[in-house]
C-alpha atoms as a PDB file:
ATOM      1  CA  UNK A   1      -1.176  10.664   5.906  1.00  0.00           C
ATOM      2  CA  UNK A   2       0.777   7.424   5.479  1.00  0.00           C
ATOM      3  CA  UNK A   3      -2.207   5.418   6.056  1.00  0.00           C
ATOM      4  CA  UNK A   4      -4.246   7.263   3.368  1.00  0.00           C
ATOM      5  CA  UNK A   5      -1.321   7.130   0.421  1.00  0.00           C
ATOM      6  CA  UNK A   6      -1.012   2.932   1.282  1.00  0.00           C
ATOM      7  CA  UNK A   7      -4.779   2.628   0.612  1.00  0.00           C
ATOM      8  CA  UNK A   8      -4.677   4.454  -2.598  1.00  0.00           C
ATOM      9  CA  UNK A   9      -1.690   2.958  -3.379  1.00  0.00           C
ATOM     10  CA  UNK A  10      -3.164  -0.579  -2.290  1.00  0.00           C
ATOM     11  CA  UNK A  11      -6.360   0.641  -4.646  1.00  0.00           C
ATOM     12  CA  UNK A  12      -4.436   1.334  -7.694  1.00  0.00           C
ATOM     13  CA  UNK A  13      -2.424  -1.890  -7.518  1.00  0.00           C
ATOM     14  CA  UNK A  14      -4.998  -4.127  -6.820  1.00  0.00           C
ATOM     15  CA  UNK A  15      -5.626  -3.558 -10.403  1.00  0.00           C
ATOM     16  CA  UNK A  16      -2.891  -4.800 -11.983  1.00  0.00           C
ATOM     17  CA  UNK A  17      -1.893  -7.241  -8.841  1.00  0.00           C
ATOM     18  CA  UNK A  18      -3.227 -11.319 -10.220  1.00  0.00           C
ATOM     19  CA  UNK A  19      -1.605 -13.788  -7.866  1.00  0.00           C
ATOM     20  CA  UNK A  20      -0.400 -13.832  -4.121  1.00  0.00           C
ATOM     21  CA  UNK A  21       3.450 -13.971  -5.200  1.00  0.00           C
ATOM     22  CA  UNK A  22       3.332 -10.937  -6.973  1.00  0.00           C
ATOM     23  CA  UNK A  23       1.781  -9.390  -4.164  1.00  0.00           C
ATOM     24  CA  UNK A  24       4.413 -10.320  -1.718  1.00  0.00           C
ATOM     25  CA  UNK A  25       7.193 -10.037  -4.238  1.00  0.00           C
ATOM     26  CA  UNK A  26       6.118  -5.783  -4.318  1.00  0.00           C
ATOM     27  CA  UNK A  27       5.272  -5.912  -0.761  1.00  0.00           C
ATOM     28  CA  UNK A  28       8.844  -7.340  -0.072  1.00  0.00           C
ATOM     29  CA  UNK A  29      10.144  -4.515  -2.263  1.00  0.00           C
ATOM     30  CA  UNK A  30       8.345  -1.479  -0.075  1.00  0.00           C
ATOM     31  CA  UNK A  31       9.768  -3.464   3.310  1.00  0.00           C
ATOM     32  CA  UNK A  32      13.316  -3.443   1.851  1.00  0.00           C
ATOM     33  CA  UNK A  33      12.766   0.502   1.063  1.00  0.00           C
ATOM     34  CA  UNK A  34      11.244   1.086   4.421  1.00  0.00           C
ATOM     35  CA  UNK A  35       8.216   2.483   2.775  1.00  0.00           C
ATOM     36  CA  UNK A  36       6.287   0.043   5.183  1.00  0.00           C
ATOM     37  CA  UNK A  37       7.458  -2.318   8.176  1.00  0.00           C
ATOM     38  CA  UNK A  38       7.486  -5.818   8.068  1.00  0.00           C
ATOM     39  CA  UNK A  39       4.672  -6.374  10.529  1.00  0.00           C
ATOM     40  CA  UNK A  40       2.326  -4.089   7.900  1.00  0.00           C
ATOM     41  CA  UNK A  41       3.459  -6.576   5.358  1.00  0.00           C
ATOM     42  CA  UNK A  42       1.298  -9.198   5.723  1.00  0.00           C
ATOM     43  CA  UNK A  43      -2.041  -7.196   5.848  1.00  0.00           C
ATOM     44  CA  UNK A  44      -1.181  -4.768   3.044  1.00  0.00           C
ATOM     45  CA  UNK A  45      -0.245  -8.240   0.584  1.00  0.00           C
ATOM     46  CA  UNK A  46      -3.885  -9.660   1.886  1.00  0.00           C
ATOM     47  CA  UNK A  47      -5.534  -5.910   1.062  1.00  0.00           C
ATOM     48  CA  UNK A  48      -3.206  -6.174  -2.558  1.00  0.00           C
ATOM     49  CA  UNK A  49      -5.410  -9.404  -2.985  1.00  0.00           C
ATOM     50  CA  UNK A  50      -8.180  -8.368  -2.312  1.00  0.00           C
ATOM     51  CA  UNK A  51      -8.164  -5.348  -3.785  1.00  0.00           C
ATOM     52  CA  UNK A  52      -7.254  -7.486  -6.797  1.00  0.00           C
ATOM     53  CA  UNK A  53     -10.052 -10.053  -6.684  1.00  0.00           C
ATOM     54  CA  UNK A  54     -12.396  -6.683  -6.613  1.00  0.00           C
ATOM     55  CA  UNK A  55     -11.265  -5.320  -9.791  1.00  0.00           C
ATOM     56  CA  UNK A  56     -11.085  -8.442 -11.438  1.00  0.00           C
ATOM     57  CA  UNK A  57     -14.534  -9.491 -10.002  1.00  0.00           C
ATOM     58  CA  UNK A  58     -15.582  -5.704 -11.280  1.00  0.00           C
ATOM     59  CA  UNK A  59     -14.191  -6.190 -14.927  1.00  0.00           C
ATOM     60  CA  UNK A  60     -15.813  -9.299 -15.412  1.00  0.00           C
ATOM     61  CA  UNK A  61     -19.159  -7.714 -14.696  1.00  0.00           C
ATOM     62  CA  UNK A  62     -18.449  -4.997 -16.969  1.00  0.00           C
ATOM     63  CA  UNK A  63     -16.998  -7.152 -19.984  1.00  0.00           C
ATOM     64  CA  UNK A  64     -20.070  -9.580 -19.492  1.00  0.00           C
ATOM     65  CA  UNK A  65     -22.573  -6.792 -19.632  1.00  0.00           C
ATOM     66  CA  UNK A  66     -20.907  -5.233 -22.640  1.00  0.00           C
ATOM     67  CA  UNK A  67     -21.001  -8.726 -24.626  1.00  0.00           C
ATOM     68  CA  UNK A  68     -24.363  -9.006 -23.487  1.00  0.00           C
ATOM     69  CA  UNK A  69     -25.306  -5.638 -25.008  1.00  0.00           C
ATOM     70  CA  UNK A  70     -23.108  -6.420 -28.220  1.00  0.00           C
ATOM     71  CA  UNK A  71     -25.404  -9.659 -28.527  1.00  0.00           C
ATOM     72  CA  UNK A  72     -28.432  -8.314 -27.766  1.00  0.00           C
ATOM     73  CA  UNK A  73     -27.788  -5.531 -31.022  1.00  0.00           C
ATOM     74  CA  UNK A  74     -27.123  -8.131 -33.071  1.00  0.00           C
ATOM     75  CA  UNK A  75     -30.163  -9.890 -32.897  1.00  0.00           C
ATOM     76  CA  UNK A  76     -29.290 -13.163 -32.662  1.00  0.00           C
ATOM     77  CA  UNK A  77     -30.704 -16.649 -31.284  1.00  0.00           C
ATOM     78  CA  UNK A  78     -30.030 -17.605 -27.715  1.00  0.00           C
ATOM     79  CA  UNK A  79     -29.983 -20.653 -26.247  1.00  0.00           C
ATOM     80  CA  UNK A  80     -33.401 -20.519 -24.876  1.00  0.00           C
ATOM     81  CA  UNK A  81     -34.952 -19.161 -28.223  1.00  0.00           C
ATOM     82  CA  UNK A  82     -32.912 -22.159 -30.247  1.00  0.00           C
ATOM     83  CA  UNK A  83     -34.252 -24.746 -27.547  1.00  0.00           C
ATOM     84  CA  UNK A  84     -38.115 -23.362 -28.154  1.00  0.00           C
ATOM     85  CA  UNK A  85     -38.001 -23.935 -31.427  1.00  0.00           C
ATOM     86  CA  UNK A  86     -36.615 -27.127 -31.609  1.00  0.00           C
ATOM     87  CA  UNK A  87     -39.794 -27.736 -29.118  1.00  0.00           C
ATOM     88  CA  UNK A  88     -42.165 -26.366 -31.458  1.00  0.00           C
ATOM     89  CA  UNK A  89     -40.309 -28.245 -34.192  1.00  0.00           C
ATOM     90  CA  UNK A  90     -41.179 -31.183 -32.718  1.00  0.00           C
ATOM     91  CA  UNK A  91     -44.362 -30.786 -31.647  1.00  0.00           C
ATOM     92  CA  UNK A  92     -45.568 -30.122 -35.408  1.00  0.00           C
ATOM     93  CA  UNK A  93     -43.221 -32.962 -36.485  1.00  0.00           C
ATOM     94  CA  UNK A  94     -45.456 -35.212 -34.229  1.00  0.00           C
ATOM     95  CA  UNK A  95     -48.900 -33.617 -34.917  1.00  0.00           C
ATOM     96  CA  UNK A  96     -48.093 -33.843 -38.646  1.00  0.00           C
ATOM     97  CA  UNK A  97     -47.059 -37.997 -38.274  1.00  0.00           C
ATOM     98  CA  UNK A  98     -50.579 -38.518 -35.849  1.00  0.00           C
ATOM     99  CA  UNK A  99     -52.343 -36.414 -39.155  1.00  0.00           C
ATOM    100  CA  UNK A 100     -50.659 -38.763 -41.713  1.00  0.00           C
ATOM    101  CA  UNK A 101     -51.736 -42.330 -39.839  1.00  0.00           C
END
């Protein structure tokens, strides 16, 4: 029972949990309450991180994809399509010069 409530609990911090310190600065907290022992401590501050790196990793995805939708609605140039027609822009510039001569 006490090893399933740390891995939700380790789930739902991982969330909010950014850098290493904060990790062991909570982790230090639940050792000083006895909530875990001090030889748990080290594994459940690397499972806080990773946990961590997961969400983030997992938000990014989801913010990217949203933009990308957002874009994609608005219709407007990418890079690529912007680069093309500064090909084709060119390509007429210097088929119109070789016409001229």
């Amino acid at each position: 029972m006490r090893d399933i409530l740390k891995k939700g609990f380790a789930l739902g911090l991982g969330a909010v949990i950014t850098s290493k310190e904060q990790a062991e600065k909570l982790v230090d907290e639940l050792v000083k309450k006895g909530e875990i022992s001090r030889g748990e401590s080290k594994e459940f501050v690397n499972e806080l991180i990773q946990k961590g790196e997961e969400t983030q990793n997992q938000i990014d995805e989801m913010i990217q994809k949203r933009q990308k939708e957002l874009l994609d609605r608005l219709n407007l140039a990418t890079k690529e399509d912007i680069q093309r027609l500064e090909q084709r822009i060119s390509a007429l510039e210097k088929a119109n010069n070789n016409n001229n001569l």
